[in-house]
Protein backbone atom coordinates (compact mmCIF):
# COMPACT_ATOMS: atom_id res chain seq x y z
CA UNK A 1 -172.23 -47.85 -239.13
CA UNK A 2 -174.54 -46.11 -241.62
CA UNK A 3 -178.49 -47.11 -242.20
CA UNK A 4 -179.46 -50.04 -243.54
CA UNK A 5 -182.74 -49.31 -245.23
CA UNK A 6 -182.71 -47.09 -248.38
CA UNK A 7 -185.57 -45.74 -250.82
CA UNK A 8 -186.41 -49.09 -251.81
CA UNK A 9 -185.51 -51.56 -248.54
CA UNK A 10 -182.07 -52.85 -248.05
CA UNK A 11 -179.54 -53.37 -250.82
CA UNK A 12 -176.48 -54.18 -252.05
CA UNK A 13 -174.07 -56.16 -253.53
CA UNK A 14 -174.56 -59.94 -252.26
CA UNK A 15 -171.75 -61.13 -250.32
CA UNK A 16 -170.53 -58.24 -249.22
CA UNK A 17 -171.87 -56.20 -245.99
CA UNK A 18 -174.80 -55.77 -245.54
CA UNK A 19 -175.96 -58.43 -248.01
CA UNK A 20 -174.24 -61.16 -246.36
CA UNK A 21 -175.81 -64.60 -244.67
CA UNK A 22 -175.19 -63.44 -241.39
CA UNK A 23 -176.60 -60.49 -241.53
CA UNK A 24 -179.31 -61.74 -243.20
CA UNK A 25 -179.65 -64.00 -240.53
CA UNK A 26 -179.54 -60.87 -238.05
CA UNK A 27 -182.69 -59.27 -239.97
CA UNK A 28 -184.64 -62.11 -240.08
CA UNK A 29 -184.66 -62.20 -235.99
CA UNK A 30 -185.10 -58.33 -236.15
CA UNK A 31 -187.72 -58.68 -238.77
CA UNK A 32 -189.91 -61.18 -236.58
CA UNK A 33 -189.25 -59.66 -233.25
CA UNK A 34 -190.31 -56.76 -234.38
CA UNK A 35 -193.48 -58.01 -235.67
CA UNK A 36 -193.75 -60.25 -233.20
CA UNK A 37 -193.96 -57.64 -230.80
CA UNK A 38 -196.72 -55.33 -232.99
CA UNK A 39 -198.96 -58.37 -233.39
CA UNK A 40 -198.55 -59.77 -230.07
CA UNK A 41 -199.23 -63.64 -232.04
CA UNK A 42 -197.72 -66.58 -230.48
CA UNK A 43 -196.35 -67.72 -233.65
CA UNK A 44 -196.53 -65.00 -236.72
CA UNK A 45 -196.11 -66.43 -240.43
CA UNK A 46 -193.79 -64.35 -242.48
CA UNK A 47 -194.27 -64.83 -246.57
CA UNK A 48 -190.75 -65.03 -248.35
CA UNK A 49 -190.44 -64.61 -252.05
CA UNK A 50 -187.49 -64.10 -254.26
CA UNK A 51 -186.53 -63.18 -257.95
CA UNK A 52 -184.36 -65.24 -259.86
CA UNK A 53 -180.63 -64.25 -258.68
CA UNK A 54 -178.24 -66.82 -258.09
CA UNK A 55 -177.84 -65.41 -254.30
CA UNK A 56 -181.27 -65.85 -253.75
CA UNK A 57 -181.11 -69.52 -252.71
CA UNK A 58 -178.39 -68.59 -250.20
CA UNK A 59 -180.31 -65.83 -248.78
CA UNK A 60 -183.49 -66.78 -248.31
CA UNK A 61 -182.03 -69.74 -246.01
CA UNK A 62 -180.26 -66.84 -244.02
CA UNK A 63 -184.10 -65.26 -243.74
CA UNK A 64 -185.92 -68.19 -242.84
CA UNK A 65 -183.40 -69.41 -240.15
CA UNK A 66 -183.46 -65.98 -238.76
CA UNK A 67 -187.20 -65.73 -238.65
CA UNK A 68 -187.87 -69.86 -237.53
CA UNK A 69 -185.01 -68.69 -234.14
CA UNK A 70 -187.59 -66.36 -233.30
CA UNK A 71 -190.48 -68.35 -232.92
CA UNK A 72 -192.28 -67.31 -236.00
CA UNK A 73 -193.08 -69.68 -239.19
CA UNK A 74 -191.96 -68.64 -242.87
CA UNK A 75 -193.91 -69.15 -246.36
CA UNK A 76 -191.85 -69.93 -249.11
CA UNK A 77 -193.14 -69.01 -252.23
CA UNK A 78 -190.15 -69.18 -254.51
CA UNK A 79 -189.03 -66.93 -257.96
CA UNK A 80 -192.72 -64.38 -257.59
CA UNK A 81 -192.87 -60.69 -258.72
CA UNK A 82 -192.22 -58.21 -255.37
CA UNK A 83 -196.22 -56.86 -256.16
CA UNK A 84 -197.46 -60.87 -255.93
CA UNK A 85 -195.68 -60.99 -252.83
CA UNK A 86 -197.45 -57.87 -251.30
CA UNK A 87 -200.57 -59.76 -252.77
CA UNK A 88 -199.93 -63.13 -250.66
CA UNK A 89 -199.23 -61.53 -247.44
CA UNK A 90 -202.90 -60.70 -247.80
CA UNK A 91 -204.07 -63.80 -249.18
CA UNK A 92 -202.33 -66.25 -247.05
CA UNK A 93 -203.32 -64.05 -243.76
CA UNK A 94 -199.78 -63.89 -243.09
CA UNK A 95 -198.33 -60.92 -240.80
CA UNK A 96 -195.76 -59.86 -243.21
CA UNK A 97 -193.94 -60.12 -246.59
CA UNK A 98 -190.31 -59.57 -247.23
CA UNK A 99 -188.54 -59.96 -251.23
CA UNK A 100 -185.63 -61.09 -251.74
CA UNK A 101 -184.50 -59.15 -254.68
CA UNK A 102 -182.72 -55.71 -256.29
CA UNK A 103 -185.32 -54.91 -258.87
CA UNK A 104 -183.88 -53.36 -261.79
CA UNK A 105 -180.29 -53.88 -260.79
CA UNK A 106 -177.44 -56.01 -261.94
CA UNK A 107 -177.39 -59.89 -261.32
CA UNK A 108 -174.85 -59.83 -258.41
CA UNK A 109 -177.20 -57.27 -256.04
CA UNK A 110 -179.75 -58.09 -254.10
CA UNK A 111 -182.08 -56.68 -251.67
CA UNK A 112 -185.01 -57.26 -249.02
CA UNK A 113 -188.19 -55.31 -249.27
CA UNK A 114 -190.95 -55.56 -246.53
CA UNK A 115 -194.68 -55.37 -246.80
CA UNK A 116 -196.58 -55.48 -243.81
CA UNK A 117 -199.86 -57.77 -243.20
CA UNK A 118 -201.72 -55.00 -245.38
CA UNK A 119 -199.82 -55.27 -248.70
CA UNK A 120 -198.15 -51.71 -248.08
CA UNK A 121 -194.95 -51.23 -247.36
CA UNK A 122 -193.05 -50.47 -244.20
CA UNK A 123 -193.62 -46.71 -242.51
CA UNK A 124 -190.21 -45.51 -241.61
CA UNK A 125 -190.66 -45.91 -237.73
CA UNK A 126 -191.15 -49.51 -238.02
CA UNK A 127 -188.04 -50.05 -240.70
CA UNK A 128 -186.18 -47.65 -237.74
CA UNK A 129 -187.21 -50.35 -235.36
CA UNK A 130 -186.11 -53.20 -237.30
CA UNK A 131 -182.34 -51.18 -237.84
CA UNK A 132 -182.55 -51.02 -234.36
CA UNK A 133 -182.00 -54.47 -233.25
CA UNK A 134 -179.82 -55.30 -236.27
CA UNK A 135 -177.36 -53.00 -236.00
CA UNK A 136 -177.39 -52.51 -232.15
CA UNK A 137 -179.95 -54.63 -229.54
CA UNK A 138 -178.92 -57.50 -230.93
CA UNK A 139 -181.82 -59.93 -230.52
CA UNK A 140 -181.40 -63.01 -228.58
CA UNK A 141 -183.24 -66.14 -229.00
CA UNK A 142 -181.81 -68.75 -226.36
CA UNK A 143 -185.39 -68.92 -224.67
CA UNK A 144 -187.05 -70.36 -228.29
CA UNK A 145 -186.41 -73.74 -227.76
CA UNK A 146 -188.80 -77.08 -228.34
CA UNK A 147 -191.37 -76.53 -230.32
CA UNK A 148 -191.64 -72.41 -229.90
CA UNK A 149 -188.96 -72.89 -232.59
CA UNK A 150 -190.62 -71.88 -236.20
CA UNK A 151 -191.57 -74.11 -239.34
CA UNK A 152 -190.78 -73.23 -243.21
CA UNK A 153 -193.39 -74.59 -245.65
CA UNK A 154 -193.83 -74.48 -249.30
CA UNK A 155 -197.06 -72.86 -250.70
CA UNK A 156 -197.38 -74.78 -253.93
CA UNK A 157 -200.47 -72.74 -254.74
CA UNK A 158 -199.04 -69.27 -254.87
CA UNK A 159 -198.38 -68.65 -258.61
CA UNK A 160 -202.19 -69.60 -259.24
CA UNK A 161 -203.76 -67.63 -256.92
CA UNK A 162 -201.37 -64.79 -257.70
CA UNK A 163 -202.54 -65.31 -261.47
CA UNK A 164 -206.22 -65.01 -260.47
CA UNK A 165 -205.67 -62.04 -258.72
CA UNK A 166 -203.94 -60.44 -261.61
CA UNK A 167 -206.71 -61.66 -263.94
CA UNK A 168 -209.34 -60.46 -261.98
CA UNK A 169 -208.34 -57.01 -261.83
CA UNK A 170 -209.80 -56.55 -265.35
CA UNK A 171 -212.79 -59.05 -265.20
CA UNK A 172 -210.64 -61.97 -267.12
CA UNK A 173 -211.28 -59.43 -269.76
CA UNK A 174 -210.28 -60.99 -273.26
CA UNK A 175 -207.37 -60.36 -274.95
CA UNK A 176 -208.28 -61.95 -278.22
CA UNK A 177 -207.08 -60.69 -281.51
CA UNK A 178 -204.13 -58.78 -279.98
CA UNK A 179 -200.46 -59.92 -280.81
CA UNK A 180 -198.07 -58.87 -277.41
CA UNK A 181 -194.20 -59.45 -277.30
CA UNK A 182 -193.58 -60.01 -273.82
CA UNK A 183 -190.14 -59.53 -272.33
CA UNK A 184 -189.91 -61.09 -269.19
CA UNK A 185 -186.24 -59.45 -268.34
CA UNK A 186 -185.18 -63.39 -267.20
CA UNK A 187 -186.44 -62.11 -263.56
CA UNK A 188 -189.21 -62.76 -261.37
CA UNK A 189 -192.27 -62.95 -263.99
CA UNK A 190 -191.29 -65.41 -266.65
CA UNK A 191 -193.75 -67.79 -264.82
CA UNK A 192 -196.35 -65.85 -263.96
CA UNK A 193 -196.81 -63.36 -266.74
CA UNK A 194 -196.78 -65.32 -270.25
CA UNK A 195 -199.60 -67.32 -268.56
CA UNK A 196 -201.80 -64.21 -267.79
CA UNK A 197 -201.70 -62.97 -270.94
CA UNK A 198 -202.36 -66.10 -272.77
CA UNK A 199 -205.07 -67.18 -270.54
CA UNK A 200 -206.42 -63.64 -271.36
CA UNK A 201 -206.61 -64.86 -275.22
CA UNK A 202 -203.70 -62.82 -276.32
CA UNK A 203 -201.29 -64.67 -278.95
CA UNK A 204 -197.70 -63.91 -277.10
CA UNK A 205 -194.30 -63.88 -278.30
CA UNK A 206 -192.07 -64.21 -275.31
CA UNK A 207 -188.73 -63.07 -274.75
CA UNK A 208 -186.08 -63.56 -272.22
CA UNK A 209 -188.05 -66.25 -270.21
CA UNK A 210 -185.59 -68.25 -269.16
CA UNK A 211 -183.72 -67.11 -266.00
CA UNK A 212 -180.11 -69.14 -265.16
CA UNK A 213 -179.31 -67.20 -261.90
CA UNK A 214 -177.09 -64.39 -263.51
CA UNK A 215 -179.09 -62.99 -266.26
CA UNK A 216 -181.49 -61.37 -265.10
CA UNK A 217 -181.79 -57.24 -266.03
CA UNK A 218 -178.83 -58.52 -268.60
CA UNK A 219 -179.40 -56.30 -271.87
CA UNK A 220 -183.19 -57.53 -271.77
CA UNK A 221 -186.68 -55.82 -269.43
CA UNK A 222 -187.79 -52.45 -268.95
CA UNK A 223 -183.89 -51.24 -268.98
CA UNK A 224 -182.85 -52.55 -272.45
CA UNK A 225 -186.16 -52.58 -274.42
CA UNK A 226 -184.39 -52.47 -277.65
CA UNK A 227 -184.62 -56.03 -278.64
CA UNK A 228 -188.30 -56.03 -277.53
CA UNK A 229 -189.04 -52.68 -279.96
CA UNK A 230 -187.26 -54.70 -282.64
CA UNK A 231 -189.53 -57.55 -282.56
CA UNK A 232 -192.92 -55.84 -282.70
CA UNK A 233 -191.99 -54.16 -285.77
CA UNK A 234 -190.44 -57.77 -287.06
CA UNK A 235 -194.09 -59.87 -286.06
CA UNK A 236 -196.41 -56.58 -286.16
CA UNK A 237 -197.46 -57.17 -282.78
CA UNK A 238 -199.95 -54.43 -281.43
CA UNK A 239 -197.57 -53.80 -278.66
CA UNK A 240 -194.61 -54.98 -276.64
CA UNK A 241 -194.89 -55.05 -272.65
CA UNK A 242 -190.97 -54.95 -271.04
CA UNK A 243 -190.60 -55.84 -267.32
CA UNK A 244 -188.14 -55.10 -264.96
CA UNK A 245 -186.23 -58.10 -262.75
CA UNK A 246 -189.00 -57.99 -260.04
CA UNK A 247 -192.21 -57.13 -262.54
CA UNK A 248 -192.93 -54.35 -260.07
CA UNK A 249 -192.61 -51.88 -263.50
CA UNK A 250 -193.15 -51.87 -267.08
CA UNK A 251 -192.13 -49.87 -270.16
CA UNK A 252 -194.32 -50.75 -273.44
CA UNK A 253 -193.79 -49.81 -277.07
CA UNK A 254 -196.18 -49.02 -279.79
CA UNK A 255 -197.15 -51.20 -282.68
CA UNK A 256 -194.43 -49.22 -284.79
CA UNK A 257 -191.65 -49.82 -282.04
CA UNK A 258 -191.48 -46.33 -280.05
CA UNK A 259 -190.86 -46.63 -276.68
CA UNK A 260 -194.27 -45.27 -274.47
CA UNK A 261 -192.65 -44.70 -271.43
CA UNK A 262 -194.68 -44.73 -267.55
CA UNK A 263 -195.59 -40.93 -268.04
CA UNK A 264 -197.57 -41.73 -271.05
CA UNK A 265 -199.43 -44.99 -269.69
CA UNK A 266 -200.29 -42.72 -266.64
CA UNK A 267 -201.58 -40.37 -268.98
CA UNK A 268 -203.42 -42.49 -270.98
CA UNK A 269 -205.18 -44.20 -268.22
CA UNK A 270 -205.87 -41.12 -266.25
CA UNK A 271 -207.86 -39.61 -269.41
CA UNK A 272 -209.54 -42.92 -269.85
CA UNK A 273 -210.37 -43.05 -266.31
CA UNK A 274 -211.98 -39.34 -266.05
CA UNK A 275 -214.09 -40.17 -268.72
CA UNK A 276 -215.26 -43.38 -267.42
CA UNK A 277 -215.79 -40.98 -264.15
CA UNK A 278 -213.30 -43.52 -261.90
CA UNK A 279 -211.10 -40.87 -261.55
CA UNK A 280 -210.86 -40.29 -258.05
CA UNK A 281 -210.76 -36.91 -257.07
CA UNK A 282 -209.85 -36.15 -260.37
CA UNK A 283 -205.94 -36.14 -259.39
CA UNK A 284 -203.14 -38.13 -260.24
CA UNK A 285 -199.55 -38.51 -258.78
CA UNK A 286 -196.83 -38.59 -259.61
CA UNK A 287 -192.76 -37.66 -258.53
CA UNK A 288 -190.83 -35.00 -259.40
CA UNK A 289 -189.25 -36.79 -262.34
CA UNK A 290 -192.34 -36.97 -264.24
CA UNK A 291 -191.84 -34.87 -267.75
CA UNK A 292 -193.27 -31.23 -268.01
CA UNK A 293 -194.76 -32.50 -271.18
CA UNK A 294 -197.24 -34.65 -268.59
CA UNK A 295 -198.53 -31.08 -266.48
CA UNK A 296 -199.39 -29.95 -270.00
CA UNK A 297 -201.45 -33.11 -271.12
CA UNK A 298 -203.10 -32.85 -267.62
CA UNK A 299 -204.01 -29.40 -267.78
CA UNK A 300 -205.74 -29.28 -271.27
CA UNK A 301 -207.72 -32.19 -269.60
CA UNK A 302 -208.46 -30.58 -266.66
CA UNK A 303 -206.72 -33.61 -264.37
CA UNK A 304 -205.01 -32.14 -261.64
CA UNK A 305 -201.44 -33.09 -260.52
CA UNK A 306 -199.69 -33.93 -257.52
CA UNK A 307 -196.25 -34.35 -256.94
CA UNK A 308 -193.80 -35.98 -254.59
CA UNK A 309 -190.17 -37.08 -254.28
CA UNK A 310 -188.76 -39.88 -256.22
CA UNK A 311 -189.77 -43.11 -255.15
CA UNK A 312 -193.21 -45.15 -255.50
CA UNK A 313 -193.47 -45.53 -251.90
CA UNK A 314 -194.16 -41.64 -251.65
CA UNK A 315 -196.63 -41.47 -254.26
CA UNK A 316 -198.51 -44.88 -252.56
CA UNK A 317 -198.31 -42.81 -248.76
CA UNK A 318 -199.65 -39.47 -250.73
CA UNK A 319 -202.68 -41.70 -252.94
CA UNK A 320 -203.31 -43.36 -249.44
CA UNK A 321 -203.48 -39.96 -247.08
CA UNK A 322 -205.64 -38.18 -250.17
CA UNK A 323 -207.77 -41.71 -251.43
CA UNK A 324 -206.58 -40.81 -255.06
CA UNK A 325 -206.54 -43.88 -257.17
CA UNK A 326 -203.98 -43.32 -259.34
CA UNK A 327 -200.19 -42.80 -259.32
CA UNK A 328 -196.98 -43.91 -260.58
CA UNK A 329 -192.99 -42.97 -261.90
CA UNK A 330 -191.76 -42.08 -265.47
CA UNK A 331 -189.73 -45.49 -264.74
CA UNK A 332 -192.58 -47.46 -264.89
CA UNK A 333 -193.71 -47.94 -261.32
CA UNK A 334 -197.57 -47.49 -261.68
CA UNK A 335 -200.25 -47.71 -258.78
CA UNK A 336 -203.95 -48.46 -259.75
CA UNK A 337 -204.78 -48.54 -255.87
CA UNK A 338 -208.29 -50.12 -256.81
CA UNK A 339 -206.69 -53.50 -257.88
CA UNK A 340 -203.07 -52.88 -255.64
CA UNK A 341 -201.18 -51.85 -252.87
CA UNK A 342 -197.91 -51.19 -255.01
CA UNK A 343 -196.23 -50.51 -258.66
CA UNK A 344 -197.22 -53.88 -260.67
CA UNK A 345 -195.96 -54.14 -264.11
CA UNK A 346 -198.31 -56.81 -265.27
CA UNK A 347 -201.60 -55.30 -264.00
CA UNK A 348 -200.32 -51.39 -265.08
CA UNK A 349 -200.21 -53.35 -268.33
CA UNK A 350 -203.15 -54.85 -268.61
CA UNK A 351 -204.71 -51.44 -267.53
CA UNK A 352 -203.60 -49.89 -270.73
CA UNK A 353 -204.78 -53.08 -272.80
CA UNK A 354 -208.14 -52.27 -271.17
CA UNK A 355 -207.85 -48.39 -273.16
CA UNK A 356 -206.31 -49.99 -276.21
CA UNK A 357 -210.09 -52.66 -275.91
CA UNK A 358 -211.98 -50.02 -274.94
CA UNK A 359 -211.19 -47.05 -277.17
CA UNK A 360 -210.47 -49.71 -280.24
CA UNK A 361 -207.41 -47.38 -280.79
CA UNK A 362 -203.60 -48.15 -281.86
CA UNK A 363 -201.32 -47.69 -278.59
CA UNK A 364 -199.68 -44.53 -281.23
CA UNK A 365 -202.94 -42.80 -281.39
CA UNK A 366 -203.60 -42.82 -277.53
CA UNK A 367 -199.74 -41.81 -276.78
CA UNK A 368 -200.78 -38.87 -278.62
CA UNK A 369 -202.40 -37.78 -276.00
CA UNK A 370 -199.07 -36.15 -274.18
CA UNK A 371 -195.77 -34.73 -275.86
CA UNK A 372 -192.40 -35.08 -274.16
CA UNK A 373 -189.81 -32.49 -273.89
CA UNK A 374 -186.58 -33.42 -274.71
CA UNK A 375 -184.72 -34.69 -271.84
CA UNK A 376 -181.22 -36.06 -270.80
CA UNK A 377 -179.86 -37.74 -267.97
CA UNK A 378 -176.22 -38.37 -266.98
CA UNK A 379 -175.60 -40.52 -263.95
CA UNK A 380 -172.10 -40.44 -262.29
CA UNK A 381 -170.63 -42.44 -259.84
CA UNK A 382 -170.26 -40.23 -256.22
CA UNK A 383 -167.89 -41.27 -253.43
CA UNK A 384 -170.10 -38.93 -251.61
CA UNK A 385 -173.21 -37.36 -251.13
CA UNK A 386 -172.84 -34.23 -249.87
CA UNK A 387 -175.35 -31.61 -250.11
CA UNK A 388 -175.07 -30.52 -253.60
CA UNK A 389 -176.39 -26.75 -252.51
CA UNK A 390 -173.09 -26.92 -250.97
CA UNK A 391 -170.98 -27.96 -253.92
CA UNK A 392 -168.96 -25.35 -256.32
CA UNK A 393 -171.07 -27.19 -258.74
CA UNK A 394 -174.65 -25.53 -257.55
CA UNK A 395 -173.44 -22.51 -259.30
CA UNK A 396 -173.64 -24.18 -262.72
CA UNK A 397 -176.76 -26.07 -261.72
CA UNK A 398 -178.35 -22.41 -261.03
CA UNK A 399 -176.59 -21.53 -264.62
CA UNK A 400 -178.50 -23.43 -266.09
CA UNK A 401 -182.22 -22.72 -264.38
CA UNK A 402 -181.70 -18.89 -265.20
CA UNK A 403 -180.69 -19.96 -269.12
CA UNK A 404 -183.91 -22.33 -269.44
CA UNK A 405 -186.65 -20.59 -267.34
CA UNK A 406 -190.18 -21.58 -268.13
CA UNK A 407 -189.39 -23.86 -271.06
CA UNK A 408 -187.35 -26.12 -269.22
CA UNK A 409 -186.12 -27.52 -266.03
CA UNK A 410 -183.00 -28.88 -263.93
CA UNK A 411 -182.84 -31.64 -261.28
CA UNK A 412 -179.67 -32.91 -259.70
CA UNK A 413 -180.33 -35.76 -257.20
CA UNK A 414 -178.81 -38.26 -255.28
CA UNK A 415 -180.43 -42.15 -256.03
CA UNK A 416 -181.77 -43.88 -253.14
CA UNK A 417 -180.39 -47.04 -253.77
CA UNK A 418 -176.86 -46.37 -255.91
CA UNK A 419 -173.55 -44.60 -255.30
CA UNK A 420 -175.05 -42.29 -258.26
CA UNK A 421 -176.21 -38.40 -258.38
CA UNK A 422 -178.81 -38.11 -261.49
CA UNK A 423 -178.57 -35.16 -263.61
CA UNK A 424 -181.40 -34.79 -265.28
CA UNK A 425 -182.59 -32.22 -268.02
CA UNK A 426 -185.80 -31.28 -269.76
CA UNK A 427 -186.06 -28.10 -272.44
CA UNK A 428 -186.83 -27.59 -276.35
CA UNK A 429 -183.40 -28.26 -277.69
CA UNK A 430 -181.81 -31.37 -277.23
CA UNK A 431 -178.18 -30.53 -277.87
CA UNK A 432 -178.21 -27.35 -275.66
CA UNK A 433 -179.48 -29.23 -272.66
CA UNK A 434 -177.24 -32.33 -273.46
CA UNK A 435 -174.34 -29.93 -273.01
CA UNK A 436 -175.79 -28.34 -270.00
CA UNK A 437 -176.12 -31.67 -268.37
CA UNK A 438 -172.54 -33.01 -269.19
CA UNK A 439 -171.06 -29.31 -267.90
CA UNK A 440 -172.74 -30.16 -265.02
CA UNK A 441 -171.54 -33.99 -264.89
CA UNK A 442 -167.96 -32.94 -265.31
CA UNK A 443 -167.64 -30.20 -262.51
CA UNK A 444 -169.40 -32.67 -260.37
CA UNK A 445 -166.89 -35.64 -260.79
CA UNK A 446 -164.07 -33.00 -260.27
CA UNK A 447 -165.24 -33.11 -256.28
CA UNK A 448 -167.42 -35.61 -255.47
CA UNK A 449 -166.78 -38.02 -258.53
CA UNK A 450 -165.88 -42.04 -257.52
């Protein structure tokens, strides 16, 4: 039986293995043995949260029964961005958080992420642990009987104190005179971020803010901006803020409808944040898929550059080993470690609202500040992962290195969370390196392809 945790936490398709009620079930008593064990508390309190999937309802009973057989009480929250819940575990003094939710993926997935009592999210050993006793030491919980059984309870309070937190992270700075179209991607925000940015002053147009269970991610959010970029230029908003299906990213556009992707926010908040001399260290991170076009806006600012492999929990573990303060993905996963302890779309955001206050600038004149290289990516569908440096394929892969050299770059990599490899491009001419990267593609289906 392979691993249950990924990049990301656990996920798949719900209803089918591993995403089923049982074994959802089976990780909630892993989940809270496990931490029952670390803390060495009579009773730990577990904070649940959920996007807005249909199979949410059905697994967060399969959690909470789980976690109650233990011995260990649960905190429903309900529909709450994966970053609030990371928040709450704090706030409520719990011992841990776990999401129910598949972030930027289709309606039918779903997934459970884990933050421990800090806000951060689980070191491998302890996710190791927790595989442990699902997939082998089964645990048993005929001894938790009377009242060592656990309690759920409702927090009716969490979306307000989540909002303050949010709000405080810029000083309930105001938002007056700007015009934002807000696309909620019908996922876990639509309650939580319209209200922060009109209590901010901000007059907001929102879009997709009305979740029924299967659209959420559907042609809408940080994935399918396009109707978003349409509707700034339509009202002449100042900007338009997309979110992905758990908020825990964001892609904005400028006032004229161009996409300003997670490289660029990072880059405009680093410069703003070395001249403001909160800058910590003067370095930023950032993952391998971040666009050469960044290391050159960086360098003729003098920011140095870190980077890691693809994911946000390795930038978080590098910011937290080196105390740099900020971090983040292309995708739109963006750490200001001074407000958070992971990506959060709506706070990222209203970092780069703070710029557009500050600097009294049009979001087009600070996205200035960096160029992007052309770049392409192909995804295709992989039965298997097998070492690509083993492949027949790595030949054309090293192809196309030699042919680009120092004005471009190749990276072919399996996702953490899909049955996808990622081909993915950068150099100065678009249709050469399109080619290259469908070459590539169609060697690669030939012997690995689904």
């Amino acid at each position: 039986m392979g691993k249950l945790f990924g990049t990301d936490g656990i996920r798949g398709v719900a209803n089918v293995y591993p995403m089923v009620p049982e074994e959802v079930l089976n990780i909630g008593k892993a989940v809270a043995y496990v931490f029952k064990e670390k803390c060495g508390k009579k009773k730990p309190k577990f904070v649940i949260g959920k996007d807005t999937r249909l199979s949410g309802y059905m697994l967060e009973n399969a959690l909470a029964s789980g976690i109650a057989s233990v011995g260990a009480d649960v905190l429903l929250v309900g529909p709450m961005p994966t970053p609030a819940i990371a928040h709450l575990t704090k706030s409520l003094n719990a011992d841990a958080g776990i999401v129910l939710s598949a972030s930027h993926n289709p309606a039918e997935d779903n997934g459970i992420k884990i933050f421990s009592e800090d806000g951060h999210k689980l070191p491998d050993s302890v996710e190791d642990e927790i595989e442990k006793y699902v997939l082998s030491e089964k645990v048993k919980t005929e001894h938790v009987k009377g009242d060592l059984i656990g309690k759920a309870h409702r927090v009716d309070d969490a979306k307000g104190r989540y909002i303050e937190f949010v709000k405080a992270s810029v000083n309930s700075m105001s938002l007056k005179g700007l015009k934002i179209v807000l696309d909620c991607a019908n996922g876990a925000a639509y309650n939580t971020a319209p209200h922060i940015l009109k209590e901010l002053g901000a007059e907001v147009i929102v879009l997709n803010d009305k979740p029924d269970g299967l659209n959420i991610n559907l042609d809408c959010g940080a994935l399918h901006p396009e109707k978003m970029m349409d509707v700034v230029k339509k009202e002449k908003a100042d900007i338009g803020i997309a979110l992905d299906g758990d908020a825990d990213r964001v892609i904005v556009c400028d006032e004229k409808g161009r996409i300003v992707d997670g490289d660029h926010i990072i880059a405009i908040c680093a410069i703003q944040m070395k001249e403001n001399g909160t800058l910590k260290k003067n370095h930023v991170v950032v993952t391998i898929m971040a666009n050469k076009g960044f290391d050159i806006a960086m360098e003729k600012k003098k920011i140095k550059v870190v980077k890691t492999k693809v994911g946000d929990r390795h930038v978080v573990d590098e910011m937290r080993k080196k105390g740099y303060v900020l971090g983040g993905e292309q995708s739109g996963h963006i750490i200001f470690s001074n407000y958070t302890t992971t990506g959060d779309g709506i706070i990222s955001a209203l970092q780069l609202l703070k710029v557009i206050k500050e600097k009294r600038a049009k979001l087009s004149k600070l996205a200035e500040c960096m160029n992007s290289l052309p770049q392409v990516l192909v995804n295709i569908e992989v039965n298997d992962k097998k070492d690509i440096r083993r492949l027949k394929v790595y030949k054309d892969i090293k192809s196309a290195e030699l042919k680009l050299g120092e004005k471009g770059r190749v990276l072919v990599r399996y996702s953490g969370t899909q049955k996808l490899c990622r081909i993915m491009i950068e150099g100065e001419n678009k249709r050469e390196i399109q080619k290259m990267a469908n070459g590539i593609a169609k060697v690669m289906k030939k012997e690995i392809g689904a």
